[in-house]
N, C-alpha and C. Protein backbone atom coordinates (compact mmCIF):
# COMPACT_ATOMS: atom_id res chain seq x y z
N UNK A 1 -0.20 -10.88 -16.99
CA UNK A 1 -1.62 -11.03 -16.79
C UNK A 1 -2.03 -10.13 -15.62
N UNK A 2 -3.32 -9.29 -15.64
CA UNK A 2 -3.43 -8.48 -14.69
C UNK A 2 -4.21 -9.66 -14.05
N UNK A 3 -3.83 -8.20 -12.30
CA UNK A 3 -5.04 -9.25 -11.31
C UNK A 3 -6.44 -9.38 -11.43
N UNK A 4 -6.46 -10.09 -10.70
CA UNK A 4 -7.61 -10.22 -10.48
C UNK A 4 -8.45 -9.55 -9.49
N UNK A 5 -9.94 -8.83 -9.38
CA UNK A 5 -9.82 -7.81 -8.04
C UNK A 5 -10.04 -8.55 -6.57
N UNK A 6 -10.25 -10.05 -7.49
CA UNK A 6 -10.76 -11.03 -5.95
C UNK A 6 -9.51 -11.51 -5.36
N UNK A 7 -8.28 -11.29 -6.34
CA UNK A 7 -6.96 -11.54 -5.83
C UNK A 7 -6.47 -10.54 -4.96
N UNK A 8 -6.95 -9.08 -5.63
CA UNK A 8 -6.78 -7.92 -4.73
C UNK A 8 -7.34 -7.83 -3.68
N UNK A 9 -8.50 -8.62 -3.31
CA UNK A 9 -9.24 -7.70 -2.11
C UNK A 9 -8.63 -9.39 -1.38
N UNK A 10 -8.16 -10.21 -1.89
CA UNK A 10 -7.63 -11.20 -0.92
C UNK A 10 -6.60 -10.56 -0.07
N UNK A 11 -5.66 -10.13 -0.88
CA UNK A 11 -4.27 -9.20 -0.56
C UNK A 11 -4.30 -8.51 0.35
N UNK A 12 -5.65 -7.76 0.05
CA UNK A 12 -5.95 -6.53 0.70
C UNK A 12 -6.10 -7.29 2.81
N UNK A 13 -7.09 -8.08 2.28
CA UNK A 13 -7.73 -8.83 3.63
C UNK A 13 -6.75 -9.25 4.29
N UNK A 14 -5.78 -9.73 3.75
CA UNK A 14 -4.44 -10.61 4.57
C UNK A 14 -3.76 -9.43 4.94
N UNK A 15 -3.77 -8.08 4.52
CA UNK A 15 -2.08 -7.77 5.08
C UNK A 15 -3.21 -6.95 5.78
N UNK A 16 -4.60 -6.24 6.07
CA UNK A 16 -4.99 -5.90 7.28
C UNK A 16 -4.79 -6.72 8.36
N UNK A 17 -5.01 -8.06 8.35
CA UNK A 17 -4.93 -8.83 9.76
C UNK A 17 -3.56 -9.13 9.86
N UNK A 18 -2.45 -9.43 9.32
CA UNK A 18 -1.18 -9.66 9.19
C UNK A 18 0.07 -9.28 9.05
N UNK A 19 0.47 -8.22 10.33
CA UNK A 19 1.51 -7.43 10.20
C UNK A 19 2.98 -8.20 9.75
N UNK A 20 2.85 -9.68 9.90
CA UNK A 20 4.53 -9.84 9.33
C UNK A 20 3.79 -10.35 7.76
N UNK A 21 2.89 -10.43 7.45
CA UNK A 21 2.90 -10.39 5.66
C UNK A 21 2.95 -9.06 5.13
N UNK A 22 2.67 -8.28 5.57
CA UNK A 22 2.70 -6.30 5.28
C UNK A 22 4.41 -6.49 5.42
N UNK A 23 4.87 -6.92 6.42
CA UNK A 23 6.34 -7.00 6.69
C UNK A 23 6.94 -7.85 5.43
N UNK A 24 6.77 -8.89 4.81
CA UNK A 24 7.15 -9.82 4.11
C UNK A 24 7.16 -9.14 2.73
N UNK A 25 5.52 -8.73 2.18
CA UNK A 25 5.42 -7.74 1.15
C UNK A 25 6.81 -6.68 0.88
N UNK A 26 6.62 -6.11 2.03
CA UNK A 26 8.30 -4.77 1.75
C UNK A 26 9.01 -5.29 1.27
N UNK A 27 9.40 -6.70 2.42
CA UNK A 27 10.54 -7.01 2.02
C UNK A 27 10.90 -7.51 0.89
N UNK A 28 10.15 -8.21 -0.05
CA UNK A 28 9.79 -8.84 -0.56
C UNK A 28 10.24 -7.54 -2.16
N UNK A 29 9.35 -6.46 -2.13
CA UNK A 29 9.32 -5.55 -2.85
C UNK A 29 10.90 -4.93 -3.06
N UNK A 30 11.33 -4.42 -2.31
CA UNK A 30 12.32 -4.34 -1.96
C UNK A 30 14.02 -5.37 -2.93
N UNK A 31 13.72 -6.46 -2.07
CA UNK A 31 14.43 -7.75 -3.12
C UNK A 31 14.51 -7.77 -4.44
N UNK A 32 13.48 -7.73 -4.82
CA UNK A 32 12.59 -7.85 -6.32
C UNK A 32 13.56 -6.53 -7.00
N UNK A 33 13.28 -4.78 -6.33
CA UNK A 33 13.97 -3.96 -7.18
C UNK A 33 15.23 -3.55 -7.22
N UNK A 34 16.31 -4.66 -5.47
CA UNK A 34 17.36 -4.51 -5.96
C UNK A 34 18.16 -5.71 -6.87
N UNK A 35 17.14 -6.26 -7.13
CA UNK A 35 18.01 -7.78 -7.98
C UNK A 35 17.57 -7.63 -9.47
N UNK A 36 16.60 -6.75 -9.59
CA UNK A 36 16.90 -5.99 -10.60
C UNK A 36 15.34 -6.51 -11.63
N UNK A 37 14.67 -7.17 -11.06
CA UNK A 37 13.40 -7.49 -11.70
C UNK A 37 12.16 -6.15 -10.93
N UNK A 38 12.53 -4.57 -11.72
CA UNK A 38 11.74 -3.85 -11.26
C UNK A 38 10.32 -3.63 -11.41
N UNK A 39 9.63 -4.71 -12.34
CA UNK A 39 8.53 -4.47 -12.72
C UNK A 39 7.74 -5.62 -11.38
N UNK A 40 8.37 -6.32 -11.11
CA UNK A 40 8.04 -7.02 -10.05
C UNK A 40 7.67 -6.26 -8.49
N UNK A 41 9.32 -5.55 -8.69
CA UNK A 41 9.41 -5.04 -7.03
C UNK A 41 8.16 -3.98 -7.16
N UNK A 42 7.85 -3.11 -8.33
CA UNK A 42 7.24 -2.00 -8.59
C UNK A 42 5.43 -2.64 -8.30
N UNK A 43 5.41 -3.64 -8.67
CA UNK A 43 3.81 -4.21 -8.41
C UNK A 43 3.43 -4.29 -6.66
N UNK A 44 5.01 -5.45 -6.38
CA UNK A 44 4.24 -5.80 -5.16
C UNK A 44 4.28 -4.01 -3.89
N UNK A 45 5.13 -2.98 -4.37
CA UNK A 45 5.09 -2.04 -3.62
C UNK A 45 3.97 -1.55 -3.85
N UNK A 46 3.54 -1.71 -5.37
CA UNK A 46 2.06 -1.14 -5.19
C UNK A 46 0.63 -1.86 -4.40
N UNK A 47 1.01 -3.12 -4.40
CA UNK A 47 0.43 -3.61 -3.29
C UNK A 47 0.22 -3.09 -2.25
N UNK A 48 1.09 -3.36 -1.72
CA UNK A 48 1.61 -2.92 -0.55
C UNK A 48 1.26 -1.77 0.06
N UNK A 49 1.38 -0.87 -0.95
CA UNK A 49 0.84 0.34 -0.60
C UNK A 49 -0.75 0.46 -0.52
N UNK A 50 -1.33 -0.15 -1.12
CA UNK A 50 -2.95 -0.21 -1.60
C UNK A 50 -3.28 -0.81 0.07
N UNK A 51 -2.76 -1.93 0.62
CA UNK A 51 -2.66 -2.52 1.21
C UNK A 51 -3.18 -1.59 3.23
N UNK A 52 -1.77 -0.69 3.17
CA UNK A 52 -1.53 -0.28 4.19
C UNK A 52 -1.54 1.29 4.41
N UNK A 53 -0.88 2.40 4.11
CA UNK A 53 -1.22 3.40 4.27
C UNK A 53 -1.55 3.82 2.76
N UNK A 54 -2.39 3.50 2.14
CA UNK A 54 -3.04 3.96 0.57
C UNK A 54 -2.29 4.87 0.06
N UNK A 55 -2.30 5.14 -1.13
CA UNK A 55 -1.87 5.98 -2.50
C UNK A 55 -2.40 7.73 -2.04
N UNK A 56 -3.29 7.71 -1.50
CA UNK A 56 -3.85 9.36 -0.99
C UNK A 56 -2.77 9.66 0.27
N UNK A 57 -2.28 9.07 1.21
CA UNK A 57 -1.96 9.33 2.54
C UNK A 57 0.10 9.48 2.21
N UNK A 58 0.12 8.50 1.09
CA UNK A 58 1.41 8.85 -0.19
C UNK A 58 1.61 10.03 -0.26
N UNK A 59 0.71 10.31 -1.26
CA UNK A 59 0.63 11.77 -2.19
C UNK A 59 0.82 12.85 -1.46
N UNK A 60 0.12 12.46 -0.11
CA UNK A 60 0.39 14.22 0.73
C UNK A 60 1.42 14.66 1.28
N UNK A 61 2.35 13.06 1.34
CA UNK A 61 3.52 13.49 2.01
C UNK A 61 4.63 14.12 0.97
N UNK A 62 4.45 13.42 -0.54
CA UNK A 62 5.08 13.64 -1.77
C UNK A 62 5.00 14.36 -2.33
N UNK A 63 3.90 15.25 -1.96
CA UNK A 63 3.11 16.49 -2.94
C UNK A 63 2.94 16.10 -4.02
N UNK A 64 2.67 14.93 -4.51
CA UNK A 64 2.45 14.65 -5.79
C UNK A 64 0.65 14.35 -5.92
N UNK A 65 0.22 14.11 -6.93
CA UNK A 65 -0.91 13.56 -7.33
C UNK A 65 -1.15 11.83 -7.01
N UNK A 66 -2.61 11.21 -6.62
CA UNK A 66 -2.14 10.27 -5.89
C UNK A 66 -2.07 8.91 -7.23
N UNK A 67 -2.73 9.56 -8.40
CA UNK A 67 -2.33 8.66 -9.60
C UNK A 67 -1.20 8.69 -10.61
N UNK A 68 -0.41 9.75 -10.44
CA UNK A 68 0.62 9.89 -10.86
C UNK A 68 1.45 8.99 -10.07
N UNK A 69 1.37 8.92 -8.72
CA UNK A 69 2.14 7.84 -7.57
C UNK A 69 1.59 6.42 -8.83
N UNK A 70 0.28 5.96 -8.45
CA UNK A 70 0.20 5.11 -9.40
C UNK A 70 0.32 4.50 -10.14
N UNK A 71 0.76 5.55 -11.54
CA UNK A 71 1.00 5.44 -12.89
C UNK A 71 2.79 5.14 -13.15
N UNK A 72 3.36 5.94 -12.20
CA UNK A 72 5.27 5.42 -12.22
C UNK A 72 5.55 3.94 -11.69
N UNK A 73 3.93 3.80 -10.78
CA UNK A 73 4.38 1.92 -9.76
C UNK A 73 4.18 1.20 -10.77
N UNK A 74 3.19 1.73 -12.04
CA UNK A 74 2.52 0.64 -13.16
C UNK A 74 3.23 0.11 -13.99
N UNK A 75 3.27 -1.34 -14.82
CA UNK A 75 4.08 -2.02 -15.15
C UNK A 75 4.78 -1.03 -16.45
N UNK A 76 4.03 -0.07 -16.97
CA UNK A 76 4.76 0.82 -17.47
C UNK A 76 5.65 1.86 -17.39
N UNK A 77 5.90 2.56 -15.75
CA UNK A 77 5.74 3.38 -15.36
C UNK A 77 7.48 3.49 -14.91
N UNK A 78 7.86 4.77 -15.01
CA UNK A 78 9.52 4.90 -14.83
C UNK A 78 10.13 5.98 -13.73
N UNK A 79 9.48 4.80 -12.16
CA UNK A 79 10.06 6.22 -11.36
C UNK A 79 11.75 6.31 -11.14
N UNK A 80 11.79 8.13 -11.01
CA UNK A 80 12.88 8.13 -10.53
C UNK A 80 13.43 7.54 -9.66
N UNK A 81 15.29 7.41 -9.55
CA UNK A 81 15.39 6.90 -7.83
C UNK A 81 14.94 7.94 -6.64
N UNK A 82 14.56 9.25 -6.48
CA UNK A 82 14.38 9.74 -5.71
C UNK A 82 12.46 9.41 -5.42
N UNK A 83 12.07 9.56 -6.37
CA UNK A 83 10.87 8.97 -5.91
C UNK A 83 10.62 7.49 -5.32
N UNK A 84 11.71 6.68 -5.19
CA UNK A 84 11.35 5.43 -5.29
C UNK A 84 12.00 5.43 -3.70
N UNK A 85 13.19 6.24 -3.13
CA UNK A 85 13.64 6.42 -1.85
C UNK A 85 12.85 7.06 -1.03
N UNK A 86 12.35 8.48 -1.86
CA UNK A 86 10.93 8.94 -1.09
C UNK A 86 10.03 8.40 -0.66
N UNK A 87 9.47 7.42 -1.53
CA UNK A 87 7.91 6.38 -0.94
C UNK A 87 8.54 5.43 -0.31
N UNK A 88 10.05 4.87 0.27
CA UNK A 88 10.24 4.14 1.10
C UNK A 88 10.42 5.31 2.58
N UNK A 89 10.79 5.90 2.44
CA UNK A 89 10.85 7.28 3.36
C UNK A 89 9.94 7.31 4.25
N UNK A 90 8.68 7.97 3.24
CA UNK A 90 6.92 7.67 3.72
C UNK A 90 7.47 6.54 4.45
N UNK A 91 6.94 5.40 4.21
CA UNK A 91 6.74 3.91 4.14
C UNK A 91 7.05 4.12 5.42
N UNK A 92 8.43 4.58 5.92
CA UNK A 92 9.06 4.25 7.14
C UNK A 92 8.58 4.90 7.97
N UNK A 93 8.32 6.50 7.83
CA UNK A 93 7.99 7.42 8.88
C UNK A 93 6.55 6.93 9.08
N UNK A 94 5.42 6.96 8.28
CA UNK A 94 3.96 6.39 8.72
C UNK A 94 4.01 5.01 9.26
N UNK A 95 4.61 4.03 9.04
CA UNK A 95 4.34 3.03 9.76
C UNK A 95 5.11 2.70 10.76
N UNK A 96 6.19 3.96 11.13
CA UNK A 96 7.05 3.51 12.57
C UNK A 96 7.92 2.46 12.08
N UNK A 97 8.45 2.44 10.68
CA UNK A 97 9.63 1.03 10.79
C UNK A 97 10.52 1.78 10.50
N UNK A 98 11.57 0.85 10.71
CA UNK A 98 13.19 1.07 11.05
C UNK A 98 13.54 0.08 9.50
N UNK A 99 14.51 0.66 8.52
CA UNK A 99 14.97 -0.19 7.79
C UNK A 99 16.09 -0.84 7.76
N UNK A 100 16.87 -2.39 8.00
CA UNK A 100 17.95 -3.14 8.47
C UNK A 100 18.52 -3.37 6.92
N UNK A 101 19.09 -3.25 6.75
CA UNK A 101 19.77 -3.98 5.29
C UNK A 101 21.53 -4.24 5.91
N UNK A 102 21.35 -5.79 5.52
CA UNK A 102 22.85 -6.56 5.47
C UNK A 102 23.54 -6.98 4.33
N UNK A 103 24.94 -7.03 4.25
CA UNK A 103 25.72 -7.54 3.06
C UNK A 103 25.87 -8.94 3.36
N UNK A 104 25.33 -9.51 2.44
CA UNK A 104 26.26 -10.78 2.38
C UNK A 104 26.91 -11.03 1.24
């Protein structure tokens, strides 16, 4: 079921005022595409992204088009792994985070 846009601009509203839900989102995204439910992890990154440094501020670092970024996050959409390491790349260098990953 798609969203809703009053669900979106909720989303939107919370992770401007709420740096550990922007934090939670990643992580969150993240989980989702290594446990292997990618249509999941692929939404909430697009969140996420809509969210915090937008789909245009993406594209320039990717040289890509900023709906083509779009169209691979969409529940149809089949990005490569290099695109999918790239927009965590971005992710990290524009927002100053450091990424921790542990084994358990």
């Amino acid at each position: 079921m798609p969203l809703t846009k009053d669900f979106k601009t909720t989303i939107l509203a919370r992770a401007q005022k709420d740096k550990k839900f922007c934090e939670a989102m990643l992580s969150e995204a993240i989980t989702e595409l290594l446990s292997g439910d990618v249509d999941a992890g692929k939404a909430i990154l697009r969140d996420y992204i809509n969210a915090t440094i937008t789909f245009e501020v993406l594209s320039k670092f990717m040289e890509k088009n900023p709906k083509s970024i779009m169209r691979m996050l969409s529940s149809g959409g089949n990005p490569t792994s290099k695109s999918i390491f790239l927009i965590f790349h971005v992710i990290q260098k524009v927002n100053k985070i450091h990424y921790k990953i542990s084994v358990k």
